[in-house]
C-alpha atoms as a PDB file:
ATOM      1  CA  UNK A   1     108.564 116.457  91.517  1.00  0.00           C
ATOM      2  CA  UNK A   2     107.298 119.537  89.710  1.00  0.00           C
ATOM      3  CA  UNK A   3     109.093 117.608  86.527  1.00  0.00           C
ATOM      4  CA  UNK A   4     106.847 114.756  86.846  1.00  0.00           C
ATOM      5  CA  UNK A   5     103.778 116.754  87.125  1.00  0.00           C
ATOM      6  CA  UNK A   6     104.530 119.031  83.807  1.00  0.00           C
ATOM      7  CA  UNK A   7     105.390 115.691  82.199  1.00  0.00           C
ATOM      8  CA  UNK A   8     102.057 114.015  83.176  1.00  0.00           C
ATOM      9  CA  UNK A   9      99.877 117.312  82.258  1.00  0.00           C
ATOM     10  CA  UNK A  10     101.672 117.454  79.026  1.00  0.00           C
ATOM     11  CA  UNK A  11     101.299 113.875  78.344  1.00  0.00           C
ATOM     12  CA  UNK A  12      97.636 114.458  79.475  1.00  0.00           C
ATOM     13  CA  UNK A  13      97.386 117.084  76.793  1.00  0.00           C
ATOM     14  CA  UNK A  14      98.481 115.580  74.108  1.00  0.00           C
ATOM     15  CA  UNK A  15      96.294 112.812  73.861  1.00  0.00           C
ATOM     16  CA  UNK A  16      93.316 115.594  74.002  1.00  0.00           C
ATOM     17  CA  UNK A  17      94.921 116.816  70.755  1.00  0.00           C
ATOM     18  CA  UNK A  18      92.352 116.538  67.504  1.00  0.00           C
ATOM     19  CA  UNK A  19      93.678 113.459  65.570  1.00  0.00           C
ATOM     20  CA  UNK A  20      94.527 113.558  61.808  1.00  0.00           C
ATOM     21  CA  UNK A  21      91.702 112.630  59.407  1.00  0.00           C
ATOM     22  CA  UNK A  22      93.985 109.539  58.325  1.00  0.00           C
ATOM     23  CA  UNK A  23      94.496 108.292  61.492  1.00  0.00           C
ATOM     24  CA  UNK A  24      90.665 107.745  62.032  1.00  0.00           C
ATOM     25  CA  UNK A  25      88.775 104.295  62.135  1.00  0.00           C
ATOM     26  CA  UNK A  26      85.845 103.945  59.790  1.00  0.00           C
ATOM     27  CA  UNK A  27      82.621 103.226  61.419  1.00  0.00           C
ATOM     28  CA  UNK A  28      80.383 100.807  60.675  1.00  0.00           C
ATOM     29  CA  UNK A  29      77.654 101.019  58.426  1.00  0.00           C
ATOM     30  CA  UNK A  30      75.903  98.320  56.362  1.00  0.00           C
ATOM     31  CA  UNK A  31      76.089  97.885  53.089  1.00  0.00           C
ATOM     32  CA  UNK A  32      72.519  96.863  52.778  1.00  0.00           C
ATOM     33  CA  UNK A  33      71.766 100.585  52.851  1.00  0.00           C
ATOM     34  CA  UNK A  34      73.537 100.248  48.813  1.00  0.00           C
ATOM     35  CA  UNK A  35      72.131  96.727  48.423  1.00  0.00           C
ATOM     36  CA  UNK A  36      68.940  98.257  46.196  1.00  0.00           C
ATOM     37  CA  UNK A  37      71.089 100.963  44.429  1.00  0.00           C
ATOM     38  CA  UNK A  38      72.126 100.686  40.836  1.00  0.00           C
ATOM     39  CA  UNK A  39      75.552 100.877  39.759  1.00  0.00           C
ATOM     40  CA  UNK A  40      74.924 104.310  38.423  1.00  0.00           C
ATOM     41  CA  UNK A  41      72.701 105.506  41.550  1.00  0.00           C
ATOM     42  CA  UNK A  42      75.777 103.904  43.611  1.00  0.00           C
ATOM     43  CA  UNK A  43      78.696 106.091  41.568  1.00  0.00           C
ATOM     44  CA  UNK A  44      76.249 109.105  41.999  1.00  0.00           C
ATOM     45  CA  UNK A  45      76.159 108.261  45.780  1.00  0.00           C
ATOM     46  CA  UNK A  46      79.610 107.368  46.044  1.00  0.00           C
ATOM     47  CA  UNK A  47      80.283 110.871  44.024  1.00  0.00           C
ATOM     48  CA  UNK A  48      78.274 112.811  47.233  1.00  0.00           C
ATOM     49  CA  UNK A  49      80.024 110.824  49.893  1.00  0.00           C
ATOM     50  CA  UNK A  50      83.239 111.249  48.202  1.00  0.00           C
ATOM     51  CA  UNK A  51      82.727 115.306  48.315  1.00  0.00           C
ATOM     52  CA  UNK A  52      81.491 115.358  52.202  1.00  0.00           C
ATOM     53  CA  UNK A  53      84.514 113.021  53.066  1.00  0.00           C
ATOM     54  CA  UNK A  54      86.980 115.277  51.157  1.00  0.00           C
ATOM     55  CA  UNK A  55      85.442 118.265  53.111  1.00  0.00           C
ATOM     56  CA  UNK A  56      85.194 116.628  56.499  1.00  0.00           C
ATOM     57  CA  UNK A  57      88.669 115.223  56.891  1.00  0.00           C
ATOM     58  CA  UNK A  58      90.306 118.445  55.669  1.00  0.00           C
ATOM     59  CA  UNK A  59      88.161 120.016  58.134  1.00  0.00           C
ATOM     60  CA  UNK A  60      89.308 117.429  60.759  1.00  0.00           C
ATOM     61  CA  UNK A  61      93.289 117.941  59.669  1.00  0.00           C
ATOM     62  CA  UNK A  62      92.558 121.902  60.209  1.00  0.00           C
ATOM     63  CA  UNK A  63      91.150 120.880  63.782  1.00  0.00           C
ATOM     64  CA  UNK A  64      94.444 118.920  64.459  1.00  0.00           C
ATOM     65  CA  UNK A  65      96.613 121.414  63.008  1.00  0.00           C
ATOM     66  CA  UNK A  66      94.861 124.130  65.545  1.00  0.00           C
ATOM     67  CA  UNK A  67      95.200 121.358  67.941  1.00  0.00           C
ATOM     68  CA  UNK A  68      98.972 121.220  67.446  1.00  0.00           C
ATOM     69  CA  UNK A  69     100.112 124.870  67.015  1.00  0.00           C
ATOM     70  CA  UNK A  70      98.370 125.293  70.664  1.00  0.00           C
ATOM     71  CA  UNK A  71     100.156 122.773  71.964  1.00  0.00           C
ATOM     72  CA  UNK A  72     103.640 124.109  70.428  1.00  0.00           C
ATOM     73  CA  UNK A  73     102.829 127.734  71.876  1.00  0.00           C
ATOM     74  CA  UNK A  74     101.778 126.136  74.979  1.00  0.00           C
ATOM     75  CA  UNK A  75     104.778 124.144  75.882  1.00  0.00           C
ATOM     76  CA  UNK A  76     107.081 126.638  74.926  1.00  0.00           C
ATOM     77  CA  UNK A  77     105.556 129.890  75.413  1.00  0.00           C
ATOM     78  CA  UNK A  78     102.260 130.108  77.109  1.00  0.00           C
ATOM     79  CA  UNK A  79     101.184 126.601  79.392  1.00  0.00           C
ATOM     80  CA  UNK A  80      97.535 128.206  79.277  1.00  0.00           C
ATOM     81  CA  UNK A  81      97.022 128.154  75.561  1.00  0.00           C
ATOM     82  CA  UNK A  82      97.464 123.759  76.152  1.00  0.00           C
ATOM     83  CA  UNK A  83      93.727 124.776  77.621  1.00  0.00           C
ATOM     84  CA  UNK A  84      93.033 125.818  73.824  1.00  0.00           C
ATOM     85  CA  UNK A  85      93.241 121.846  72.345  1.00  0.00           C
ATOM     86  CA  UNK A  86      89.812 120.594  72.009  1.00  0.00           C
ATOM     87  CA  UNK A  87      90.449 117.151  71.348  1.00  0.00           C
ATOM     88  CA  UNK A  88      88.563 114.833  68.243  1.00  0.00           C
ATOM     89  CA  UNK A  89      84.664 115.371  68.667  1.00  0.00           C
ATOM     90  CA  UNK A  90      82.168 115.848  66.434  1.00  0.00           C
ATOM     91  CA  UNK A  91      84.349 116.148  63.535  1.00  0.00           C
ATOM     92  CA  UNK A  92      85.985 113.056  63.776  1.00  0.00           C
ATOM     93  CA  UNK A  93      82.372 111.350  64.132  1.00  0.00           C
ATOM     94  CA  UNK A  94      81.794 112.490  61.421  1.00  0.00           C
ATOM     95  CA  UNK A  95      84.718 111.527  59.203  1.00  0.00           C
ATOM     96  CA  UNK A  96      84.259 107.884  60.900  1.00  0.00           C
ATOM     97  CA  UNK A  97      81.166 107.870  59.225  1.00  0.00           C
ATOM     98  CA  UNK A  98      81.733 108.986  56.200  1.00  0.00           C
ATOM     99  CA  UNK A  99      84.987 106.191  55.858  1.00  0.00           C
ATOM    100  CA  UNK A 100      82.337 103.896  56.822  1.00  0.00           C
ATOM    101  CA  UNK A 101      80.007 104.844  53.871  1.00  0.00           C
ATOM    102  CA  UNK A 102      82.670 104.628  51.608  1.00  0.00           C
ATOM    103  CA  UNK A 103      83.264 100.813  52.512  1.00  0.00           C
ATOM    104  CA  UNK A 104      79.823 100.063  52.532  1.00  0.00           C
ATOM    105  CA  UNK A 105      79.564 101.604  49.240  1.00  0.00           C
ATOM    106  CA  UNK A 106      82.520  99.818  47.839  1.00  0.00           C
ATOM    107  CA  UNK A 107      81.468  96.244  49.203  1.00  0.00           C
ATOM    108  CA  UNK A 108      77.571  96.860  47.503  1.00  0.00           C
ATOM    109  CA  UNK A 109      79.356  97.804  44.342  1.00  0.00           C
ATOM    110  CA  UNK A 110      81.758  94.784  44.778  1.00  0.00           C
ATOM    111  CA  UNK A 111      78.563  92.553  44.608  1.00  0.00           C
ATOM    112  CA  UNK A 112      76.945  94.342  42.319  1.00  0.00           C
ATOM    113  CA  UNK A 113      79.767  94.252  39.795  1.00  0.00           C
ATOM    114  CA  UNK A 114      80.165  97.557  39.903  1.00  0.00           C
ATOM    115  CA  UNK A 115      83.591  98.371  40.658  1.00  0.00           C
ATOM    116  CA  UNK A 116      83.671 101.229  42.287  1.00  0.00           C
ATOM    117  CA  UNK A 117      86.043 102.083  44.690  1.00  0.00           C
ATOM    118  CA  UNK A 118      87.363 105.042  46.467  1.00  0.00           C
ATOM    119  CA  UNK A 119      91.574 105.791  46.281  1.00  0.00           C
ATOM    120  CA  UNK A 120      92.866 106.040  49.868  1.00  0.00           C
ATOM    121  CA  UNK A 121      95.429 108.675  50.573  1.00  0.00           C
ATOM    122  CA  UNK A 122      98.363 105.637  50.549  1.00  0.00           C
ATOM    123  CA  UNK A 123      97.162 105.034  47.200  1.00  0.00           C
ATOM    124  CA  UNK A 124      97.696 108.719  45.864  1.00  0.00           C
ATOM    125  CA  UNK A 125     101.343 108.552  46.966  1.00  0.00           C
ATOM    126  CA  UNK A 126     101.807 106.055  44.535  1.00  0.00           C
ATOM    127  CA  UNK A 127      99.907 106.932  41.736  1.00  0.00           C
END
């Protein structure tokens, strides 16, 4: 019995872990926000959203990181430092976001003729 109940709470606690700035959905934004942009006001736009992307999803990945170590110390060491996890908030919102801007971006460009497009962390593996 008490073995079930440690397995639940640490089950419990792990999905309040921070999740990794890769593993996040875009949101949804629309890409009639770009529609009016030039191609060069679009790559200076994409240049800004590019930078507060970079900065949020290391920020996020720092967050998970935390996230993890407490867990680590928690199972093994100290159960009360699981309490430390604080799970994907704000941050993560934000990232969302941001991904979404970045398609909405890409798909104005795309019509535009633009080509502009943003290289996804898969895509740096391979380059």
């Amino acid at each position: 019995m008490e073995r079930t109940i440690v397995i639940i709470a640490s089950v419990a606690l792990l999905a309040s872990c921070a999740s990794k700035s890769a593993d996040i959905a875009a949101a949804y934004v629309s890409p009639t926000l770009y529609h009016n942009l030039t191609c060069e006001q679009l790559a200076l736009e994409a240049q800004t959203v590019s930078s507060r992307a970079i900065a949020a999803s290391g920020a996020q990945d720092k967050k998970a990181g935390q996230d993890q170590a407490a867990m680590a110390v928690g199972l093994v060491l100290f159960w009360p430092a699981m309490f430390l996890t604080k799970g994907d908030g704000a941050q993560a919102a934000e990232v969302s976001r941001l991904k979404g801007e970045m398609q909405a971006i890409e798909d104005a460009s795309r019509r535009k003729g633009c080509d502009i497009t943003f290289q996804r962390p898969a895509e740096k593996a391979k380059a």
